[in-house]
Protein backbone atom coordinates (compact mmCIF):
# COMPACT_ATOMS: atom_id res chain seq x y z
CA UNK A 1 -27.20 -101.61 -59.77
CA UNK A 2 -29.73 -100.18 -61.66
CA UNK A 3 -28.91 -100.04 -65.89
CA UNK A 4 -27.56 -96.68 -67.33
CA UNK A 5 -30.56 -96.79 -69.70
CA UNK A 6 -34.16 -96.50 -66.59
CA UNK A 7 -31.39 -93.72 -65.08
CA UNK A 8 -31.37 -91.99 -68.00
CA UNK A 9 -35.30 -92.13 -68.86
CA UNK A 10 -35.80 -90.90 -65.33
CA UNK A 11 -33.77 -87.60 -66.14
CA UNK A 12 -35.01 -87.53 -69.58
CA UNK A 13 -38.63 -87.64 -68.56
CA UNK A 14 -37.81 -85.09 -65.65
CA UNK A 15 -35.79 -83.53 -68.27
CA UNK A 16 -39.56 -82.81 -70.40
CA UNK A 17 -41.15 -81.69 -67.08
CA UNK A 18 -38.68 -78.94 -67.09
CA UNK A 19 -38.31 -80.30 -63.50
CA UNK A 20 -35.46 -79.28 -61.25
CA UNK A 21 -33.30 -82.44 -60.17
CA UNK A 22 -30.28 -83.04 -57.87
CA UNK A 23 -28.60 -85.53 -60.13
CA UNK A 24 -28.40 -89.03 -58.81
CA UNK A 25 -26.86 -90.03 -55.63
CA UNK A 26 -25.72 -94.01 -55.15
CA UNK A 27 -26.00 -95.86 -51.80
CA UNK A 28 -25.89 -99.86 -50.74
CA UNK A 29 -29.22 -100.08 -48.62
CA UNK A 30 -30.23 -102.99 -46.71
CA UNK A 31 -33.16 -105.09 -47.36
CA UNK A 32 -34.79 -108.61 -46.31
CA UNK A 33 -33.41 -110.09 -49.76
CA UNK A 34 -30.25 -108.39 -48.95
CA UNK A 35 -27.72 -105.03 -49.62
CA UNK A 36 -28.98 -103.23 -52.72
CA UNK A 37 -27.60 -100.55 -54.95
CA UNK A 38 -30.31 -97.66 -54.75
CA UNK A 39 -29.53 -94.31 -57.05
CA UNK A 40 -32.01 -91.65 -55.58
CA UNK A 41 -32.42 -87.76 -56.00
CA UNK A 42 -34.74 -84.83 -55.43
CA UNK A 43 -37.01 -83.39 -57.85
CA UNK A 44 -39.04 -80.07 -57.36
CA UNK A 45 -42.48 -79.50 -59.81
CA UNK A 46 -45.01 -77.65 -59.18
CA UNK A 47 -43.43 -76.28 -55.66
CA UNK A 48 -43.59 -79.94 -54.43
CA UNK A 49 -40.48 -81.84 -53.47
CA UNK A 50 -40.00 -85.06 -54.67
CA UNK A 51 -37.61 -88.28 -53.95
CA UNK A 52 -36.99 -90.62 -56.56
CA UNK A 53 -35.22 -93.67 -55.92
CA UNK A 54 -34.20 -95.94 -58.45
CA UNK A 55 -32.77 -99.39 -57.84
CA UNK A 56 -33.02 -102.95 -59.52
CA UNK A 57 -35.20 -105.87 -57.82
CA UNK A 58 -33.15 -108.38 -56.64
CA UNK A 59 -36.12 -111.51 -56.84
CA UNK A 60 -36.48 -110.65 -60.70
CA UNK A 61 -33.81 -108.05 -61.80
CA UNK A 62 -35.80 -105.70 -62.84
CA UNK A 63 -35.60 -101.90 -62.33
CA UNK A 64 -37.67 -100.00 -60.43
CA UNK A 65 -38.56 -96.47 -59.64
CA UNK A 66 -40.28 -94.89 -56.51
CA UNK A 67 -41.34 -91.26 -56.40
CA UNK A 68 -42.03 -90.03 -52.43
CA UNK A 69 -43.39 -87.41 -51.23
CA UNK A 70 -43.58 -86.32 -47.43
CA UNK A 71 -46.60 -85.55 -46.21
CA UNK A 72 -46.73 -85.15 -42.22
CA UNK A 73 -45.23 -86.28 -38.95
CA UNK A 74 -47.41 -88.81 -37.05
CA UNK A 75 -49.61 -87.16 -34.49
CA UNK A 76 -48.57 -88.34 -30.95
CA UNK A 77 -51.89 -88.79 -30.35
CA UNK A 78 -55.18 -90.18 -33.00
CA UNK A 79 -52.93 -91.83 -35.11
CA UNK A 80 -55.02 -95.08 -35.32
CA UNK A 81 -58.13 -93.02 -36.78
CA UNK A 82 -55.76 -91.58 -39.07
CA UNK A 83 -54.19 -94.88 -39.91
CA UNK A 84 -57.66 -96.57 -40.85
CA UNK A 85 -58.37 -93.26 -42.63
CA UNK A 86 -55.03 -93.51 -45.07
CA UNK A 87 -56.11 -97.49 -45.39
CA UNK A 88 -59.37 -96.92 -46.96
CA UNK A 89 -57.98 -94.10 -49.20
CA UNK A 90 -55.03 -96.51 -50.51
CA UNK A 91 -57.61 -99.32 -51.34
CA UNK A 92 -58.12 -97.79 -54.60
CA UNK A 93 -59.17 -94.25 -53.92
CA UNK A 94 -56.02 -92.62 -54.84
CA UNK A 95 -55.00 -94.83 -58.17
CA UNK A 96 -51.09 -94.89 -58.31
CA UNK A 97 -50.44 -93.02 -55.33
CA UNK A 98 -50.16 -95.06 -51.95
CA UNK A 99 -49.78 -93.44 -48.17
CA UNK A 100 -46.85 -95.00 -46.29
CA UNK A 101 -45.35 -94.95 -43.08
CA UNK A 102 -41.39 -93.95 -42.71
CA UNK A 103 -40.92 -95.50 -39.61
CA UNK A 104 -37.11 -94.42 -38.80
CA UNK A 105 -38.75 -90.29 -40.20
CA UNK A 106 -41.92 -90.90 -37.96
CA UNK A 107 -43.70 -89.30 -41.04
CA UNK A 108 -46.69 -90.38 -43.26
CA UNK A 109 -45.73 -90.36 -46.92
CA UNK A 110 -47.15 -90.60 -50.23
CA UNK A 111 -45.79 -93.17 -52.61
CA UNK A 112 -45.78 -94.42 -55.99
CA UNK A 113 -44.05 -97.75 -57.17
CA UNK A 114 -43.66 -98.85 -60.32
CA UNK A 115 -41.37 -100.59 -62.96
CA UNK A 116 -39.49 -99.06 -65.33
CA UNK A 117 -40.36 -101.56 -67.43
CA UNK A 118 -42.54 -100.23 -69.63
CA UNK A 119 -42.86 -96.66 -68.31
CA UNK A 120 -43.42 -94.07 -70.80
CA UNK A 121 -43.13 -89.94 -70.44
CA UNK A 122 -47.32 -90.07 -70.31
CA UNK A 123 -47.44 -92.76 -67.55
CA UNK A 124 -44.34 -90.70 -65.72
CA UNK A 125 -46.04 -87.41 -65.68
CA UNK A 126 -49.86 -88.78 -64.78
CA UNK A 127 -47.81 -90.14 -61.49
CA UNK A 128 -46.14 -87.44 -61.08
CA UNK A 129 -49.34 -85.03 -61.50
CA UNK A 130 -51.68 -87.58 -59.27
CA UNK A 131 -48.99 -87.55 -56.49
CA UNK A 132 -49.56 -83.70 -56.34
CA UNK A 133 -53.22 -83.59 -56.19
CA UNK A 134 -53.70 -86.17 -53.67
CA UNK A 135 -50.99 -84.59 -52.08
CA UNK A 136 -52.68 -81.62 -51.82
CA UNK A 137 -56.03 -83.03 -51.42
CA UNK A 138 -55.18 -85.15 -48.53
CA UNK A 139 -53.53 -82.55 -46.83
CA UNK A 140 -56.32 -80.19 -47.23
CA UNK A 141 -58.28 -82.53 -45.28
CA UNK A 142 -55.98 -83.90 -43.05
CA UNK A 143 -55.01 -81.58 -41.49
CA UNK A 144 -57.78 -79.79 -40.28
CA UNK A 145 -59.45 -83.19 -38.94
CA UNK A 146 -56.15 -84.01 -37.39
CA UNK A 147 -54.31 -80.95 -36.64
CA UNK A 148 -51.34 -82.44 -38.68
CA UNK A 149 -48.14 -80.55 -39.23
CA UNK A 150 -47.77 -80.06 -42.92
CA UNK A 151 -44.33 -80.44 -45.10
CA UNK A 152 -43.29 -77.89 -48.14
């Protein structure tokens, strides 16, 4: 379970965004190194929806936050082009932010990890802020190139 005090610097700092958030929801999820507590929520800035999970590591203990933001379903058909395209973008082209695949969603996300350790409002909001432009970015070129279907 992840301490009272990263829950509370997540609001806090979503708090100083003047954010919208649903409030933190608890759930045991599954992993390889076995059944975590994960608190997780949505947050809304600048018209983008945002997840943020929070949940502690069980190899170290240590707490750890991950903002996600849906980007598009997975073509039916291309999506290897688009695969290798999201690769070289995530090897160091988009700085926090990473693309991922939600398998069980069938939808490409963007994703930034990070523990709490550490993490101050500044650090917070540059993630936040670089999630939305390469949101936006990406999808501005995806989806022409692609004929993606975009999310809100």
């Amino acid at each position: 379970m992840p301490r009272y005090e990263s829950s509370q610097a997540l609001a806090t700092f979503m708090r100083r965004l003047s954010a919208p958030f649903s409030g933190f929801t608890s759930q045991a999820v599954t992993t390889s190194e076995g059944t975590i507590q994960m608190s997780f929520g949505q947050m809304n800035y600048q018209g983008s929806n945002i997840s943020v999970a929070l949940f502690t590591r069980p190899s170290d203990k240590r707490d750890c936050v991950v903002l996600s933001r849906p980007l598009f379903h997975i073509p039916e058909s291309g999506a290897m082009e688009l695969f290798e395209q999201l690769l070289v973008w995530n090897n160091g082209a988009t700085e926090t932010v990473h693309f991922a695949v939600d398998e069980p969603l069938n939808t490409i996300n963007l994703v930034v990890f990070r523990t709490m350790e550490g993490l101050n409002f500044q650090e917070f909001e540059f993630c936040i802020e670089n999630l939305i432009t390469v949101a936006r970015n990406s999808s501005d070129r995806l989806q022409p190139e692609y004929g993606l279907m975009r999310f809100n």
